[in-house]
Protein backbone atom coordinates (compact mmCIF):
# COMPACT_ATOMS: atom_id res chain seq x y z
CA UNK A 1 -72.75 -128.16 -147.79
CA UNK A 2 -71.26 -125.03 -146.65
CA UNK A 3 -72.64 -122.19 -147.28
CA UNK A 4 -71.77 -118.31 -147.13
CA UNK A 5 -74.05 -115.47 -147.59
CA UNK A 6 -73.03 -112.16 -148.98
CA UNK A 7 -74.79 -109.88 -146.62
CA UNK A 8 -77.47 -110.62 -143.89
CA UNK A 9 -80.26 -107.98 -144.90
CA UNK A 10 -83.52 -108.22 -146.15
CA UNK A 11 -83.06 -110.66 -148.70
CA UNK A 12 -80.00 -112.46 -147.45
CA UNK A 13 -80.84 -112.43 -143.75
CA UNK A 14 -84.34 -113.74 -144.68
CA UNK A 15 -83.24 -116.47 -146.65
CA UNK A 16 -80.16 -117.25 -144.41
CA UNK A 17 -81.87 -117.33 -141.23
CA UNK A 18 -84.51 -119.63 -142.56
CA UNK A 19 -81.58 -121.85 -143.85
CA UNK A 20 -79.86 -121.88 -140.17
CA UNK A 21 -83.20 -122.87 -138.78
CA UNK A 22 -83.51 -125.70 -140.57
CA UNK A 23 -79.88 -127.13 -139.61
CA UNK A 24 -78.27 -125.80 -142.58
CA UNK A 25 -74.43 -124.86 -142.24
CA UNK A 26 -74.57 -121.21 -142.66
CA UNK A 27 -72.19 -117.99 -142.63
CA UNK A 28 -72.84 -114.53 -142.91
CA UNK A 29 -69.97 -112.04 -144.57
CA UNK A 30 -71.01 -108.88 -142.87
CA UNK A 31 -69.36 -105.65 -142.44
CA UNK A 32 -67.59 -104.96 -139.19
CA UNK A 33 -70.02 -102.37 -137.72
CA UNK A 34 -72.99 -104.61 -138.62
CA UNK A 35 -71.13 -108.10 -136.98
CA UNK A 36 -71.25 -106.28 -134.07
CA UNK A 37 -74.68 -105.37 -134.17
CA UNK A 38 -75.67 -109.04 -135.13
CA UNK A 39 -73.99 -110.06 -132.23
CA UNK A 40 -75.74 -108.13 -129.89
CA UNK A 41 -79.46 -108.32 -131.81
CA UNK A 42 -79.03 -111.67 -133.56
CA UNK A 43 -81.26 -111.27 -136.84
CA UNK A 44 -84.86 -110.87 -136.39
CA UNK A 45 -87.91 -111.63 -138.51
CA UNK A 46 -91.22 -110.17 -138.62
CA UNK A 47 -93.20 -112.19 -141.24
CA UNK A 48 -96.30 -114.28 -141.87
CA UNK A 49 -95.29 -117.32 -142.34
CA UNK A 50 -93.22 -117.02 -139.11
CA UNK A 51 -91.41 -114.73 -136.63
CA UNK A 52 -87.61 -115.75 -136.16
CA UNK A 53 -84.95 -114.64 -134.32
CA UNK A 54 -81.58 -116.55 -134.26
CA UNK A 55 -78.01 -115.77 -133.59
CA UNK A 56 -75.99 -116.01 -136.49
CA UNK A 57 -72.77 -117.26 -137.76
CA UNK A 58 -70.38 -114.00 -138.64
CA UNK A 59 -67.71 -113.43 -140.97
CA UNK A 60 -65.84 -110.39 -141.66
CA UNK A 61 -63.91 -109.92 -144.90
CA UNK A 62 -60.03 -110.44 -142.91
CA UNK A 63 -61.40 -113.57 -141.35
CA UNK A 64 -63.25 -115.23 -144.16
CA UNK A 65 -61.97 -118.78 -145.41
CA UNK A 66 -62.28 -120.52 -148.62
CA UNK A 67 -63.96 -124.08 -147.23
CA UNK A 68 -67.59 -122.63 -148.41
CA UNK A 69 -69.17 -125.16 -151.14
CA UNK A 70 -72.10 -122.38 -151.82
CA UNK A 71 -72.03 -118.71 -151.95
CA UNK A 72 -74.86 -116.39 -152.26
CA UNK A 73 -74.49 -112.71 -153.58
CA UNK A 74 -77.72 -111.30 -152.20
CA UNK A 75 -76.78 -107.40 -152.13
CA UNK A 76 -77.49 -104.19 -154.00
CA UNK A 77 -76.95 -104.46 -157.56
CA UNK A 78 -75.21 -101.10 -157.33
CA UNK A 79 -72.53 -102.50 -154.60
CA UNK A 80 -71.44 -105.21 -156.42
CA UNK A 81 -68.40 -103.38 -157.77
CA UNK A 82 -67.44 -102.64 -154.79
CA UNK A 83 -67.85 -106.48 -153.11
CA UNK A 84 -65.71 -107.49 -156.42
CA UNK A 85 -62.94 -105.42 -155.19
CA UNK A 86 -62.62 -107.40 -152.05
CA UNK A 87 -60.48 -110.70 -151.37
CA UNK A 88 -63.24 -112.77 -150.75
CA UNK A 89 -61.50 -116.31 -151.13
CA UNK A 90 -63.68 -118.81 -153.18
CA UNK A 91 -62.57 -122.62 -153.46
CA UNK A 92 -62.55 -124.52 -156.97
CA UNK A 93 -65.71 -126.14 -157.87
CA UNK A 94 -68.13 -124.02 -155.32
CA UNK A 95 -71.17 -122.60 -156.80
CA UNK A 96 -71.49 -119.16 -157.02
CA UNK A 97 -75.34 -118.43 -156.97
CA UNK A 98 -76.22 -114.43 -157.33
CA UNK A 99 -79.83 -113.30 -156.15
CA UNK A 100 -79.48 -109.89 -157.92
CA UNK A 101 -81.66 -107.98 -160.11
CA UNK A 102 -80.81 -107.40 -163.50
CA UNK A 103 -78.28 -109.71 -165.62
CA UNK A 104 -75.30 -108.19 -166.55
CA UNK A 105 -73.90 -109.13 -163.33
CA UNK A 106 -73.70 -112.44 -164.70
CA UNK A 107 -70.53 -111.50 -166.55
CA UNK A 108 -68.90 -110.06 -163.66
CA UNK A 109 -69.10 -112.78 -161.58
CA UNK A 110 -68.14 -115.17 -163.99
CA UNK A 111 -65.11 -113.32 -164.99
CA UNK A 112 -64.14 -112.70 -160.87
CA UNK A 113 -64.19 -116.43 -160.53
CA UNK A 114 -63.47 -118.37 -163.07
CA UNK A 115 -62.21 -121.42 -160.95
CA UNK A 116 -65.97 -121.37 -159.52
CA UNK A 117 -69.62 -122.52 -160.94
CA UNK A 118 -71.83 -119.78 -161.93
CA UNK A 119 -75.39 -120.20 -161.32
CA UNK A 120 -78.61 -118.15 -162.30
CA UNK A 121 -80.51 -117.37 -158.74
CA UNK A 122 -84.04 -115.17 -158.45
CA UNK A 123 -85.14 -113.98 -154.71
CA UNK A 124 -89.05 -113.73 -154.78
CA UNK A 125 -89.59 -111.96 -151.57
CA UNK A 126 -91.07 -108.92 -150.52
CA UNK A 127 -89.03 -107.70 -147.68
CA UNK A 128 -87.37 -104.52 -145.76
CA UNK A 129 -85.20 -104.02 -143.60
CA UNK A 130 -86.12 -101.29 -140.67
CA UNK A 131 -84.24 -98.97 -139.12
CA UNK A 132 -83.81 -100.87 -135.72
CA UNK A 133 -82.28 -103.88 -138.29
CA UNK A 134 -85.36 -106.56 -137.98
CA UNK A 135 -86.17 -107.71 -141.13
CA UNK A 136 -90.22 -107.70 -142.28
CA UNK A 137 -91.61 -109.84 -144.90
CA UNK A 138 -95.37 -108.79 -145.58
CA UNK A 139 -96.59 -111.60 -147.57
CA UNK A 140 -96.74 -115.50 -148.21
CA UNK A 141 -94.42 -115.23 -151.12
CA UNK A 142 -90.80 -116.04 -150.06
CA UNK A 143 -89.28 -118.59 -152.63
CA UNK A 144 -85.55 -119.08 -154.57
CA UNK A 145 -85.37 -120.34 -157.85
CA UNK A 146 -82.07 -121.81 -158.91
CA UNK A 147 -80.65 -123.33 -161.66
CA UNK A 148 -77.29 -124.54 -163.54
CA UNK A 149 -75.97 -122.69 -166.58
CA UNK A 150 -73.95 -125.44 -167.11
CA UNK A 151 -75.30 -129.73 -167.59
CA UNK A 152 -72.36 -130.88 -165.94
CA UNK A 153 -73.11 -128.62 -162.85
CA UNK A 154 -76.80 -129.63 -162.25
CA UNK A 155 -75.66 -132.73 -159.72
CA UNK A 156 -74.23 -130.56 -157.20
CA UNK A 157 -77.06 -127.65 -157.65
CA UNK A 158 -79.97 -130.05 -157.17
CA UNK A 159 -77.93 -130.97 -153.97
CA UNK A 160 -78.03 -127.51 -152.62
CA UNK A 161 -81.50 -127.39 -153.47
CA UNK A 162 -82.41 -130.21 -151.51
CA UNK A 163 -81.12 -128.96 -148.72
CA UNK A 164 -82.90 -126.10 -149.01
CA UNK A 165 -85.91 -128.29 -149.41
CA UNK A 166 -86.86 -128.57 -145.36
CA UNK A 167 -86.31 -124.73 -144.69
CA UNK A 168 -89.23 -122.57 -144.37
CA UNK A 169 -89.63 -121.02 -147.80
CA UNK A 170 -90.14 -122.53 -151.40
CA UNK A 171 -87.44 -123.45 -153.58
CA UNK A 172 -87.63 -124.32 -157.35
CA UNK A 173 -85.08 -126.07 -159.35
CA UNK A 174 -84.84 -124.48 -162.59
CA UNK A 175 -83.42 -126.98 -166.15
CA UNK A 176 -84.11 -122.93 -168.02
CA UNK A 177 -82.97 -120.90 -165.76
CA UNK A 178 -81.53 -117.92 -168.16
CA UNK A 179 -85.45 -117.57 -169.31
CA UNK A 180 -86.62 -116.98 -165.79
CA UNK A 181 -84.05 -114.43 -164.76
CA UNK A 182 -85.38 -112.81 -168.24
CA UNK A 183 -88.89 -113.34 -166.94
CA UNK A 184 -88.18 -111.63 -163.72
CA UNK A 185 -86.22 -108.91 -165.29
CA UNK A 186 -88.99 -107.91 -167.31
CA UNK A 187 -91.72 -107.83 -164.27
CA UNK A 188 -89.23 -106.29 -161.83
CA UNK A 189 -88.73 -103.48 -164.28
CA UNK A 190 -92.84 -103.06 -165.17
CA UNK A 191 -93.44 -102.83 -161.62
CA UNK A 192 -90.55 -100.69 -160.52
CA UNK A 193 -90.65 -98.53 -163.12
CA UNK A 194 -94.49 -97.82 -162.77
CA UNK A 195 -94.71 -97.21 -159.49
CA UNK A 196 -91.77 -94.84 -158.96
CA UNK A 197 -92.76 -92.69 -161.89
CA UNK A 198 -96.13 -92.11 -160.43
CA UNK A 199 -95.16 -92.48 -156.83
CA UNK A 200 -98.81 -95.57 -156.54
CA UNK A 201 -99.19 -98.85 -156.37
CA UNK A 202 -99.94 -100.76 -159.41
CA UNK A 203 -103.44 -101.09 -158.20
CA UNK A 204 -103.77 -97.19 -158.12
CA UNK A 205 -102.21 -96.77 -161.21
CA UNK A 206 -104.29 -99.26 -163.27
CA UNK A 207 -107.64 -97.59 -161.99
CA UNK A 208 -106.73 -94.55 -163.72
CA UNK A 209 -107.89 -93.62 -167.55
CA UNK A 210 -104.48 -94.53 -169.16
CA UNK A 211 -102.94 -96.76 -166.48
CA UNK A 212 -103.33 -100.12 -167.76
CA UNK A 213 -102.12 -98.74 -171.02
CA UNK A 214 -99.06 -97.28 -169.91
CA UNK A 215 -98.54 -100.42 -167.46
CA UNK A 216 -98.53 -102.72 -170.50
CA UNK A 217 -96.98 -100.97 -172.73
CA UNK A 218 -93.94 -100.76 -170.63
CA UNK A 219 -94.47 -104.26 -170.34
CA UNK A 220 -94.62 -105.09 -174.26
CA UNK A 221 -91.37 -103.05 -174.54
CA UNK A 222 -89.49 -105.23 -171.78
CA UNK A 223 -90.92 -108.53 -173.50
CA UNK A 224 -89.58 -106.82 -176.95
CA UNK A 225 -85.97 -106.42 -175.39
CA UNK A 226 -85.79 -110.13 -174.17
CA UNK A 227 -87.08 -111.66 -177.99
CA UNK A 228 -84.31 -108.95 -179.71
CA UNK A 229 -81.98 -110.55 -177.42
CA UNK A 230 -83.49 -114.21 -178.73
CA UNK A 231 -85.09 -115.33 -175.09
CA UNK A 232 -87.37 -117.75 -175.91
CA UNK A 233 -89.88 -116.33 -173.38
CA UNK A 234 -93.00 -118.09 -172.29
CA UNK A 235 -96.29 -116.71 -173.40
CA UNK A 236 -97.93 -118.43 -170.44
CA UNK A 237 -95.77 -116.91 -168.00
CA UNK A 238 -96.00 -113.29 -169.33
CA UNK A 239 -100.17 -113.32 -169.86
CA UNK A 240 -100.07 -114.18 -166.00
CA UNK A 241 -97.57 -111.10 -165.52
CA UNK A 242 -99.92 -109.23 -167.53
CA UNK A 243 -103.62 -110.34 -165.20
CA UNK A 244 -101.03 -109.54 -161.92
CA UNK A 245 -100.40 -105.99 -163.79
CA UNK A 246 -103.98 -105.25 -164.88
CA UNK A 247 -105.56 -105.69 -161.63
CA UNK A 248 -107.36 -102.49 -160.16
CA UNK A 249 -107.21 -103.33 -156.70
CA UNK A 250 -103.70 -105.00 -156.41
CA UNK A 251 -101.64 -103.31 -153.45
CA UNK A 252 -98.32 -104.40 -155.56
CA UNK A 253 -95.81 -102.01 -154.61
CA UNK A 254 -91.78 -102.10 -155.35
CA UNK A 255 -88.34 -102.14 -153.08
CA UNK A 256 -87.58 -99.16 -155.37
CA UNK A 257 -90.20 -97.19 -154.73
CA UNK A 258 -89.61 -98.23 -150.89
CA UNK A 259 -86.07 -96.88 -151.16
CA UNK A 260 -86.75 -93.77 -152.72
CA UNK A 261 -89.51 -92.81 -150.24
CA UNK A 262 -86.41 -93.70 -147.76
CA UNK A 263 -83.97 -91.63 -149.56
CA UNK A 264 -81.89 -94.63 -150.24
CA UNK A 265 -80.06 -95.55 -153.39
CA UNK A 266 -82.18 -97.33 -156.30
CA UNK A 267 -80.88 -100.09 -158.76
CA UNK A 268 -82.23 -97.90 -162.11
CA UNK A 269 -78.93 -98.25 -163.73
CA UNK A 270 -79.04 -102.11 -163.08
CA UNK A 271 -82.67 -102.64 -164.04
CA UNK A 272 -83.84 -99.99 -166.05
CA UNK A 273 -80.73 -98.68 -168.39
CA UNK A 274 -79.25 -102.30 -169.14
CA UNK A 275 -82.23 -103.21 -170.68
CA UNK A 276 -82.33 -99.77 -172.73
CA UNK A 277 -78.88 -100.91 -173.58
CA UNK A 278 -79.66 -103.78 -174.97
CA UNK A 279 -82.69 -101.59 -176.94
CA UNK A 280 -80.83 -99.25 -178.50
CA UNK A 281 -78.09 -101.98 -179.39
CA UNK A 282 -80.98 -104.04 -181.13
CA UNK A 283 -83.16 -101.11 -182.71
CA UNK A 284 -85.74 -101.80 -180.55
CA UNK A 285 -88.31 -98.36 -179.08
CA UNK A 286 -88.37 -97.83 -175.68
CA UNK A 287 -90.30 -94.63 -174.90
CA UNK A 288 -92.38 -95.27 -171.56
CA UNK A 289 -88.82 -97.59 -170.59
CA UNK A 290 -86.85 -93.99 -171.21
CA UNK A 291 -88.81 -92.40 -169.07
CA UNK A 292 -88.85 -94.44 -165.99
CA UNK A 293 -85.10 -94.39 -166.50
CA UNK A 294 -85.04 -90.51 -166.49
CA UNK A 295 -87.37 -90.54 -163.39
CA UNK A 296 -84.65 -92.81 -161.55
CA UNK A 297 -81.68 -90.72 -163.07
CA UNK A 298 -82.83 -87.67 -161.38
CA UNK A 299 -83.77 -89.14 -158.19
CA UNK A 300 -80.10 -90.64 -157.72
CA UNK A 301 -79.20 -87.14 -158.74
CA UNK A 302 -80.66 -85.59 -155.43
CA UNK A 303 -78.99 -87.94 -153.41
CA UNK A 304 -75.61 -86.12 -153.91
């Protein structure tokens, strides 16, 4: 299978390289200033479960065909308008499979290409990429889950999956995959929101007086969002979200709070205010998710 990668930074170029390394066909869609970077650099990783470095395969946006069987949104939530509003030429049948953060993406894509399969995706990675353009992963986690949205689809995405099955990172093949991008949604936004509104770690924040409080309350209200919305959540899966949240000494950090401390855009509007959406659509209170939301609003404020 072909495959083409929307992007070649820390998620994508993680992923992607790890792909190429294990034989995989694999393309990169890259901007013109960063193909020529690539070219020079190849893509570099830093990471515990192995350093790579590997010359890639480069496509810019005037040069990009439509023979790809897979493609792989793996950038900013907040630049996908902007990626929608280029020609990027997608076959019949190929299997569009977003790694974004959020869900109302979902729609977008699907209405962009409706002669192509959409697929639920989830990156679990935590990754950066540094100024001089390496990518560094700092832990053992570095998995995709993927799944079909469609039964009749689930042939060809268990085929990409197993050919993701000999790279070096875990893949899952998911028959409920609409309940796990709902069960990331609602950790991604715990931990994001926490730890940019008080600038710690969740570890830091749940040793404090009120932490663990605040922590899972903003938690309940996420979990109270997805049921409103009927997600059939798993109570299994969200008491272990809860231990992970709770624990005093974890050194859990977020890309968002990464960003801000490097001045860079955030995905609040993606993470945090489409679930408040959904809140106030469904009657559902949202105070501690509110806040978190104005914290983010007023940061992207003092980037203009």
């Amino acid at each position: 299978m072909r495959v083409l990668i929307l992007g070649a930074g820390a998620v994508g170029g993680y992923f992607g390289s790890r792909m190429l390394e294990a034989g995989m066909d694999v393309t990169f869609l890259v901007r013109e200033k960063k193909r020529r970077k690539l070219e020079k650099t190849g893509l570099v990783i830093k990471s515990p479960k192995g350093d790579l470095s590997i010359k890639p395969n480069l496509v810019t946006i005037d040069k990009v065909g439509s023979d790809f069987d897979v493609i792989l949104f793996t950038n900013k939530a907040y630049d996908l308008d902007e990626i929608l509003q280029l020609p990027i030429p997608v076959k019949d049948g190929a299997l569009i499979i977003p790694l974004l953060n959020g869900y109302a993406h979902m729609e977008q894509l699907r209405n962009k290409f409706s002669n192509a399969r959409l697929f639920g995706g989830i990156a679990h990675i935590f990754s950066t990429l540094t100024k001089e353009g390496e990518i560094h992963h700092f832990n053992d986690i570095h998995s995709l889950t993927i799944g079909h949205l469609s039964n009749a689809d689930e042939t060809d995405g268990r085929r990409f999956f197993d050919a993701c099955s000999s790279a070096n990172f875990s893949i899952k093949y998911s028959d409920n995959i609409i309940v796990d991008l709902w069960h990331k949604w609602v950790l991604i936004t715990t931990v994001a929101g926490a730890t940019t509104l008080f600038n710690a770690t969740i570890g830091e924040i749940a040793s404090t007086e009120h932490g663990i409080a605040f922590i899972t309350g903003l938690h309940d209200e996420c979990v109270t969002i997805a049921k409103s919305e009927k997600i059939q959540v798993c109570d299994d899966d969200l008491a272990q979200q809860r231990r992970f949240l709770s624990d005093k000494k974890s050194t859990w950090n977020s890309s968002m709070r990464r960003d801000m401390v490097n001045k860079s855009k955030i995905e609040s509007a993606h993470i945090f205010l489409e679930l408040i959406n959904i809140a106030d659509k469904n009657n559902v209170e949202c105070p501690s998710l509110k806040s978190v939301m104005i914290n983010g609003e007023i940061y992207m404020r003092s980037l203009v």
